[in-house]
Protein backbone atom coordinates (compact mmCIF):
# COMPACT_ATOMS: atom_id res chain seq x y z
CA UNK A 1 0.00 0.00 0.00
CA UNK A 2 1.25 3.18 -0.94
CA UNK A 3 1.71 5.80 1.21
CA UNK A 4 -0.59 9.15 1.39
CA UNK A 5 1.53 12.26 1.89
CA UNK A 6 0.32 15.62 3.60
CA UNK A 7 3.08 17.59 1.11
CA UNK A 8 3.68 17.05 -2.55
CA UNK A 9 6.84 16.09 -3.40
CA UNK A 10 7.86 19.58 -4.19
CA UNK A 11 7.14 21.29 -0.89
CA UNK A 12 8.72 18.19 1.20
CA UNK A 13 11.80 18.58 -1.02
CA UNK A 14 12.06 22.24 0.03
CA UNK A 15 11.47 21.60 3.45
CA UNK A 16 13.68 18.78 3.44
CA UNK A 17 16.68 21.66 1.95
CA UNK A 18 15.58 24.10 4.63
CA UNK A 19 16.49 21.52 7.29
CA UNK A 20 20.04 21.24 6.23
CA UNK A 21 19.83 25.17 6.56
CA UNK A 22 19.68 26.13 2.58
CA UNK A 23 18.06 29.63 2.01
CA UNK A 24 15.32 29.80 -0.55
CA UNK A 25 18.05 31.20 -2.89
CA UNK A 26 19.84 28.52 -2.48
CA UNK A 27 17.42 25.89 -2.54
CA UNK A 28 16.02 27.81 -5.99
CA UNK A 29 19.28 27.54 -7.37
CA UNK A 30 19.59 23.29 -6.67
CA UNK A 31 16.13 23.09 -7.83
CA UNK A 32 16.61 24.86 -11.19
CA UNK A 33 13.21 26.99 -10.20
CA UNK A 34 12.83 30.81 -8.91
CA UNK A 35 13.21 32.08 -5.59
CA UNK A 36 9.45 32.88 -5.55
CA UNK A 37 8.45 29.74 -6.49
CA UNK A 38 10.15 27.91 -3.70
CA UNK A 39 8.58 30.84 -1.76
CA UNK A 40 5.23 29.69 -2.89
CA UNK A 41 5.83 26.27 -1.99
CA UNK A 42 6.92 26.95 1.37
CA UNK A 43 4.10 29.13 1.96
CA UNK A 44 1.69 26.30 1.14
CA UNK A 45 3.31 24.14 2.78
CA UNK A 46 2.81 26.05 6.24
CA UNK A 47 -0.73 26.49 5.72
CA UNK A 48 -0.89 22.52 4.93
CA UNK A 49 0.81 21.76 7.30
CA UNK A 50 -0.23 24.82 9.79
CA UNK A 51 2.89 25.92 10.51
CA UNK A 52 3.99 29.38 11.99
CA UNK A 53 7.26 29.78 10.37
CA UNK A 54 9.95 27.67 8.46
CA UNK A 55 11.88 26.27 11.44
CA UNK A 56 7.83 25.28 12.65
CA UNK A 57 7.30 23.64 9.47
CA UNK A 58 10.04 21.91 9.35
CA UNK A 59 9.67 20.47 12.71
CA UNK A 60 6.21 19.50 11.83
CA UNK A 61 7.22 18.11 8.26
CA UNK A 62 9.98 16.17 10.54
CA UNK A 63 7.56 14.42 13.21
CA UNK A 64 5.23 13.74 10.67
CA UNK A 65 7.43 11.92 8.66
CA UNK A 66 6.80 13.90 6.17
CA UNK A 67 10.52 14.59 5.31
């Protein structure tokens, strides 16, 4: 059985960038996608997820299993 994730693949790779402590710049630059975008995807992300901040989401991503 496959497993149902909270976070597209996307937004848990992000998240999963921001834990080793990439910026978005950075992570935008890996990626091959814009700074805004990876903006975007963090931003949905917290509300998904319902996260304060990055560090919160990341956390939450974390114990979730998520990433």
């Amino acid at each position: 059985m496959s497993r149902r994730y909270l976070l597209t693949p996307r937004q848990r790779e992000c998240l999963s960038e921001a834990q080793k402590g990439r910026t978005a710049i950075q992570i935008a630059h890996k990626l091959g996608i814009s700074e805004h975008t990876v903006n975007s995807y963090f931003s949905e992300a917290y509300r998904r997820l319902g996260a304060r901040n990055r560090a919160h989401a990341v956390a939450l991503a974390t114990s979730l299993g998520e990433i």
